[in-house]
Protein backbone atom coordinates (compact mmCIF):
# COMPACT_ATOMS: atom_id res chain seq x y z
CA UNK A 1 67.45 132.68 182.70
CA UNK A 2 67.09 134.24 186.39
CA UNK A 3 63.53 135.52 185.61
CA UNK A 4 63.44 137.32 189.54
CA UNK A 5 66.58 139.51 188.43
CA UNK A 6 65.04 140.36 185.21
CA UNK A 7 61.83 141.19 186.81
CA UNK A 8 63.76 143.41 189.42
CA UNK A 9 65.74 145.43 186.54
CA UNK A 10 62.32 146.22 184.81
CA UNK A 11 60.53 146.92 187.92
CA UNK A 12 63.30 149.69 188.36
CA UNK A 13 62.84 150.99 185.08
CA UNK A 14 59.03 150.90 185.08
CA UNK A 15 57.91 154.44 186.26
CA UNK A 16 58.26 157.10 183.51
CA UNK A 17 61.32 159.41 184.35
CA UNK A 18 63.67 161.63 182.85
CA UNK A 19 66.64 159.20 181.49
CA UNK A 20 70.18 160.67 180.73
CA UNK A 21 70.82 163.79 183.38
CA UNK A 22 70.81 166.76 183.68
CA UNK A 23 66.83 167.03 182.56
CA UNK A 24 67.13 165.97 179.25
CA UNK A 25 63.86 165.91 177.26
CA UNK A 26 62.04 162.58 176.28
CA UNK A 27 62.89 161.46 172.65
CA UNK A 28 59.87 158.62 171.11
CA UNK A 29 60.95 159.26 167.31
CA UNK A 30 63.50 160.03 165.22
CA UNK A 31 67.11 158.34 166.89
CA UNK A 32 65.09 157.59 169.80
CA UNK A 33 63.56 154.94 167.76
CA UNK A 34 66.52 153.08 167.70
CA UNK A 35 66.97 152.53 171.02
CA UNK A 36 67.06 149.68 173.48
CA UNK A 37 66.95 148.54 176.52
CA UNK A 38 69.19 145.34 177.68
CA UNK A 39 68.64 143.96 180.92
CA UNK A 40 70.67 140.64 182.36
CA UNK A 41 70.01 138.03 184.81
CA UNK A 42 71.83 139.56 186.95
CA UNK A 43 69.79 142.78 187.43
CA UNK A 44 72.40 144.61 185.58
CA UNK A 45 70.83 147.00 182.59
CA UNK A 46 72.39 148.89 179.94
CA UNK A 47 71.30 150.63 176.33
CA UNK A 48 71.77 150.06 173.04
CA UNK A 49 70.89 150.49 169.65
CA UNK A 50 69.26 148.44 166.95
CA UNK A 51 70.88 148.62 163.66
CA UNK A 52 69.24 145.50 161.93
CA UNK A 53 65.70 144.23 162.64
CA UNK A 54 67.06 141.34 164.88
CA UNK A 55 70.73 142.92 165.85
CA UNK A 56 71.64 145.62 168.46
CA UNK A 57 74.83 147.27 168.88
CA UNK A 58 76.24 148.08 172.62
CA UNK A 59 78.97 148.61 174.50
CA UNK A 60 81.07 145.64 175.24
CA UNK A 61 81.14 146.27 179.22
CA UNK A 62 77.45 145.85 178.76
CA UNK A 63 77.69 141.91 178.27
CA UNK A 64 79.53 139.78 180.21
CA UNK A 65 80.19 135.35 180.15
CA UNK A 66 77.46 133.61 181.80
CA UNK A 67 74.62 136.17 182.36
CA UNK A 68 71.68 135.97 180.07
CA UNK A 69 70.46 139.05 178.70
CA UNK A 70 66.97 140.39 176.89
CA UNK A 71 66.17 142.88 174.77
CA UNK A 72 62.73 145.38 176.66
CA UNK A 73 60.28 146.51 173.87
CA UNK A 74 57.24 148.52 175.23
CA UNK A 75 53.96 148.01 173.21
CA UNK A 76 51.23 150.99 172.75
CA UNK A 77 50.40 151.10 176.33
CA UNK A 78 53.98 151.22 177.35
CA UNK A 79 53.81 147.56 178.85
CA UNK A 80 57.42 145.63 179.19
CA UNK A 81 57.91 142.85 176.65
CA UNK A 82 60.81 140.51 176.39
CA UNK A 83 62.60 139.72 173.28
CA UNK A 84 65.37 137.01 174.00
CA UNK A 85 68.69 137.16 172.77
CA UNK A 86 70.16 134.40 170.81
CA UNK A 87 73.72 135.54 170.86
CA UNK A 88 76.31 137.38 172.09
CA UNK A 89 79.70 138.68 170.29
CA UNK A 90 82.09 141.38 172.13
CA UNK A 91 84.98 142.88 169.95
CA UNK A 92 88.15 140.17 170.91
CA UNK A 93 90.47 143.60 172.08
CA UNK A 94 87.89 144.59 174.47
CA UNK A 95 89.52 145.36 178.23
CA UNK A 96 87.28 145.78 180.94
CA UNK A 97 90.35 147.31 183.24
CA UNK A 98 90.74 150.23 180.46
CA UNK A 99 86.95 150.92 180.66
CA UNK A 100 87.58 150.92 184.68
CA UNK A 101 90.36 153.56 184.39
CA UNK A 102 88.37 155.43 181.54
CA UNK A 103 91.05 154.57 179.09
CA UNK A 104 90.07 153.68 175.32
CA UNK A 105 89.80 150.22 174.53
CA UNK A 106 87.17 148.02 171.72
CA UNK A 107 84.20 149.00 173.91
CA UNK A 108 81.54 147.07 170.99
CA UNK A 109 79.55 144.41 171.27
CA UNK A 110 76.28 142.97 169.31
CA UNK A 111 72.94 141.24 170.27
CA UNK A 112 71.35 138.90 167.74
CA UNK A 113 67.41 138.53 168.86
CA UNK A 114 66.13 135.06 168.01
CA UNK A 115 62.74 137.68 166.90
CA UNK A 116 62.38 141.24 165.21
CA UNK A 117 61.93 144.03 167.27
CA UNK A 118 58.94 145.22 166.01
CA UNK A 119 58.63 148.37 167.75
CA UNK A 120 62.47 150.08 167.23
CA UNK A 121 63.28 150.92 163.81
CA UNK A 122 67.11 150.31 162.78
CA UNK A 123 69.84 153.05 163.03
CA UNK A 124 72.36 154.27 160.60
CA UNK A 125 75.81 152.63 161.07
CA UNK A 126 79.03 154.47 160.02
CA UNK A 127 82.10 156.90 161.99
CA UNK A 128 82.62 160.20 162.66
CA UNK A 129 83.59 162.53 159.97
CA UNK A 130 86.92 163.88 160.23
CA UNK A 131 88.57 165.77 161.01
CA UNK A 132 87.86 164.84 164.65
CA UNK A 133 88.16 168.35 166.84
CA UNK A 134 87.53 169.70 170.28
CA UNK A 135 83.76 171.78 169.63
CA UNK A 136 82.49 169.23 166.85
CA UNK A 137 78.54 168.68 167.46
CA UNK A 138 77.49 164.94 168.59
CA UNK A 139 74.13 163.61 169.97
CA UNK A 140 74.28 160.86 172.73
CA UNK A 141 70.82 158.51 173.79
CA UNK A 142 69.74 156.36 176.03
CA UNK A 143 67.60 154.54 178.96
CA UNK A 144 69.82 155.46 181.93
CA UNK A 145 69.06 157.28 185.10
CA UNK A 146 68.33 160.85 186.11
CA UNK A 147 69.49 160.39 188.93
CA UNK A 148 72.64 158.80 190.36
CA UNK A 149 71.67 155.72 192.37
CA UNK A 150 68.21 155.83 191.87
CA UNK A 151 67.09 152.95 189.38
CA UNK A 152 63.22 153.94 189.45
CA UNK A 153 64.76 157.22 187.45
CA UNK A 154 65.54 155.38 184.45
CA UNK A 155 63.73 153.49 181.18
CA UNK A 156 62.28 156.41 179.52
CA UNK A 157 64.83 157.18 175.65
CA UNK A 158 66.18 160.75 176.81
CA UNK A 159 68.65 162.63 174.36
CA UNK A 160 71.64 165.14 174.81
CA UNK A 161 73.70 167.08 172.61
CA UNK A 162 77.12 167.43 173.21
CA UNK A 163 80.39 168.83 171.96
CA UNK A 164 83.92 166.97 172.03
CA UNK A 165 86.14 168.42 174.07
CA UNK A 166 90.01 167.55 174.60
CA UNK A 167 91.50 166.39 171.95
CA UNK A 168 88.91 163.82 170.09
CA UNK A 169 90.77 160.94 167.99
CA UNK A 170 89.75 157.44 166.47
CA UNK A 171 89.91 155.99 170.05
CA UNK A 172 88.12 157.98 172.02
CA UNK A 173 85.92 160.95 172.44
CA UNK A 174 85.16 162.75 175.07
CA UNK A 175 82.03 165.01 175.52
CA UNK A 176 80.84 167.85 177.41
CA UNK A 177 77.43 169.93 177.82
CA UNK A 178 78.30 172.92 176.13
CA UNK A 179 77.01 174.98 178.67
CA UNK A 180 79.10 173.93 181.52
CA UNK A 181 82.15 172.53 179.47
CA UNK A 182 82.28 169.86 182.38
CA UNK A 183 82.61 171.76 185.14
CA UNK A 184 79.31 172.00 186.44
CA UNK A 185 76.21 169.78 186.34
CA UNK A 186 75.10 169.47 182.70
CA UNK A 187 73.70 167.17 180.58
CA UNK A 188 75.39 163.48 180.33
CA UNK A 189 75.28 159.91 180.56
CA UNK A 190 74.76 157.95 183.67
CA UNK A 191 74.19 154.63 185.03
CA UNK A 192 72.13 152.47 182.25
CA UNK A 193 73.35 154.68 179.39
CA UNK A 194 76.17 152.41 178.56
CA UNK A 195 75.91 150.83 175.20
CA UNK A 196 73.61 153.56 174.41
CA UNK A 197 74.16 154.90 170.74
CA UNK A 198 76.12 158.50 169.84
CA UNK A 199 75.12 160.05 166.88
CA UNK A 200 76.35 162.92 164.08
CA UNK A 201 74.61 164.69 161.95
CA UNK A 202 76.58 163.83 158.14
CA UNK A 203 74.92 164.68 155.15
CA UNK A 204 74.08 161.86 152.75
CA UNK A 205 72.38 161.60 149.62
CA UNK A 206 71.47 165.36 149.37
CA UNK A 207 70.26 165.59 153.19
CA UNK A 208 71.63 165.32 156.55
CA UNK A 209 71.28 162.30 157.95
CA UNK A 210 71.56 161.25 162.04
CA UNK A 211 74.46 158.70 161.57
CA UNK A 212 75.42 156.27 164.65
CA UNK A 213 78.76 156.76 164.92
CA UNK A 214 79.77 154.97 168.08
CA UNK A 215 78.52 153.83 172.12
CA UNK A 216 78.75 155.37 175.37
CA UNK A 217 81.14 153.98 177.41
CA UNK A 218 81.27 156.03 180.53
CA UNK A 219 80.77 159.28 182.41
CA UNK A 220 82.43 161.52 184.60
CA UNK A 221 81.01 164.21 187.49
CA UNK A 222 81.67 167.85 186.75
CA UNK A 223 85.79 168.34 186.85
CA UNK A 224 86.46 164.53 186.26
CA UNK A 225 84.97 163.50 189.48
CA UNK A 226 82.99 160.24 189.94
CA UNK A 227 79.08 160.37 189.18
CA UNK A 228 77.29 161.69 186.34
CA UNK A 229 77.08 165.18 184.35
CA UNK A 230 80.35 165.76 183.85
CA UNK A 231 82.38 164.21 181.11
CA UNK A 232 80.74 161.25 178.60
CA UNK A 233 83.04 159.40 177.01
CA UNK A 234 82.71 157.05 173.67
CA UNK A 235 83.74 154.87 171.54
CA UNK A 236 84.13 155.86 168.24
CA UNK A 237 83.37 152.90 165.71
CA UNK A 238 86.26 153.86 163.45
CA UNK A 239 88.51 151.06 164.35
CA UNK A 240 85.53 148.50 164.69
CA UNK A 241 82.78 149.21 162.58
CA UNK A 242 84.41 146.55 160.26
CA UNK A 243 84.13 143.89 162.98
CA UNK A 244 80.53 144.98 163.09
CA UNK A 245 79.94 144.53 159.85
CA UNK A 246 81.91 141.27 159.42
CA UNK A 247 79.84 140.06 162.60
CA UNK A 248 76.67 140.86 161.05
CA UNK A 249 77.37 138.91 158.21
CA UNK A 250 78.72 135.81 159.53
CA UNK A 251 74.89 135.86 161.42
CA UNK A 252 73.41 135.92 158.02
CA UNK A 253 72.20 139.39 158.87
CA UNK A 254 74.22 141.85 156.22
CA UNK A 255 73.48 145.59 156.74
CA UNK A 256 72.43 147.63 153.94
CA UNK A 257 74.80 149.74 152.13
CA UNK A 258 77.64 147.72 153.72
C-alpha cells in the first residue's frame, strides 16, 4: 500500500464541504448511512455503498489492477479511519472505453473488507421498477466534490433527487435536476461520486422503502458539455444484480432476502 497517496486523497477530503453539486444538503442518516468512501494508492477516490457489513458495491471504473484501495469510516469526532479491503471483483463485461464515451456498459464492482464497517449500516439491494420512463423519481449519493477541480470540496455524504430523462432502459439511465432539465447548473454528480449508490423509493412490505437500485457512473455539464451539473448517468443493476448476488455468495457473505 502507497500510504503517502492515501494520506493525500484524505487530506483532500478532510475539510467539511458540500459533496455532490449544485449545493446539495448534507445527508448523516437514512441512505446516507450507507455510504462510503474508497480511496486508492494512487490518490484516486470514489463512493460507494455498503450492502453487507463487510461488502460495498461501486462502480467498476472505480477499481482498477494493481492499485490498493481502503474503505474511510469517520468515528464520532469525524476522524479518518481505514478499513482495508481484502478483495476486489469487477463485473467480467465491464469496458472502461464505453464509460469514456458515456456509453452503457457493466459499470459494478464489489469490495470485501477483511473488518465490519461499524459505522455505515447496509443498503437495500434490488432494480428499478418498471416501467422505466423519462420523469420517474430517483435519489443519487455520494462523497464527491462541490466543486469541479477542487478536491478539498469533497468527503462530506450529500444527496440529490433527480428525474430520468431521455429514454431510461435496463442499460442506462440518465438523470437530470428537475429544475433545469440539464440545461443549466443543477444538482448532479461530480468528481468522487462515482460508485456512489442511486436509489428509488418502492414500496415493500406495507411501506416504502429507499431501494439501491444501481451506481453512478458519470456526469455531464449543463447541455452535455464536460464538467458537472448537467446530466448523471447510471447503471441500473438490472442486468447485474445477479452477479452481485452470486459474488456475494461465493465470499461466504449471502445477502438477506436474496
Amino acid at each position: 500500500m502507497k500510504l503517502p497517496a492515501i494520506t493525500a486523497a484524505l487530506l483532500l477530503l478532510s475539510s467539511p464541504a458540500l459533496a455532490i453539486v449544485g449545493n446539495a444538503p448534507a445527508l448523516n442518516d437514512g441512505i446516507g448511512r450507507s455510504v462510503v468512501t474508497i480511496v486508492g494508492s494512487r490518490g484516486n477516490f470514489c463512493s460507494g455503498a455498503l450492502i453487507a457489513p463487510r461488502l460495498v458495491l461501486t462502480a467498476g471504473h472505480c477499481v482498477q489492477p494493481g492499485v490498493d484501495y481502503r474503505i474511510v469510516e469517520y468515528d464520532r469526532e469525524r476522524k479518518p479511519v481505514l478499513k482495508t479491503v481484502r478483495r476486489v471483483a469487477v463485473h467480467p463485461s465491464f469496458s472502461a472505453q464505453s464509460i469514456q464515451a458515456h456509453r452503457a456498459t457493466a459499470d459494478v464492482a464489489l469490495l470485501e473488507l477483511e473488518a465490519p464497517a461499524t459505522e455505515r449500516v447496509p443498503a437495500s439491494l434490488g432494480v428499478p421498477q418498471p416501467p422505466l420512463a423519462a420523469g420517474n423519481a430517483f435519489t443519487v449519493a455520494g462523497i464527491g466534490v462541490a466543486l469541479p477541480g477542487d478536491g478539498k470540496s469533497g468527503g462530506v455524504v450529500r444527496a440529490a433527487s433527480l428525474v430520468a430523462t431521455g429514454k431510461p432502459g435496463t442499460l442506462q439511465i440518465r438523470l437530470v435536476d428537475p429544475k433545469t432539465q440539464g440545461a443549466k447548473p443543477g444538482l448532479g454528480g461530480c468528481t468522487g461520486d462515482s460508485g456512489g449508490p442511486a436509489f428509488e423509493t418502492q414500496p415493500q412490505a406495507q411501506a416504502q422503502v429507499q431501494v439501491l437500485i444501481g451506481v453512478i457512473s458519470w456526469s455531464t455539464g449543463p447541455n452535455l458539455a464536460d464538467g458537472c451539473g448537467g446530466m448523471t448517468g447510471v447503471t441500473p443493476l438490472t442486468l447485474y444484480r445477479g452477479w452481485v448476488v452470486q459474488t456475494a455468495r461465493q465470499w461466504g457473505m449471502p445477502l438477506g432476502g436474496n
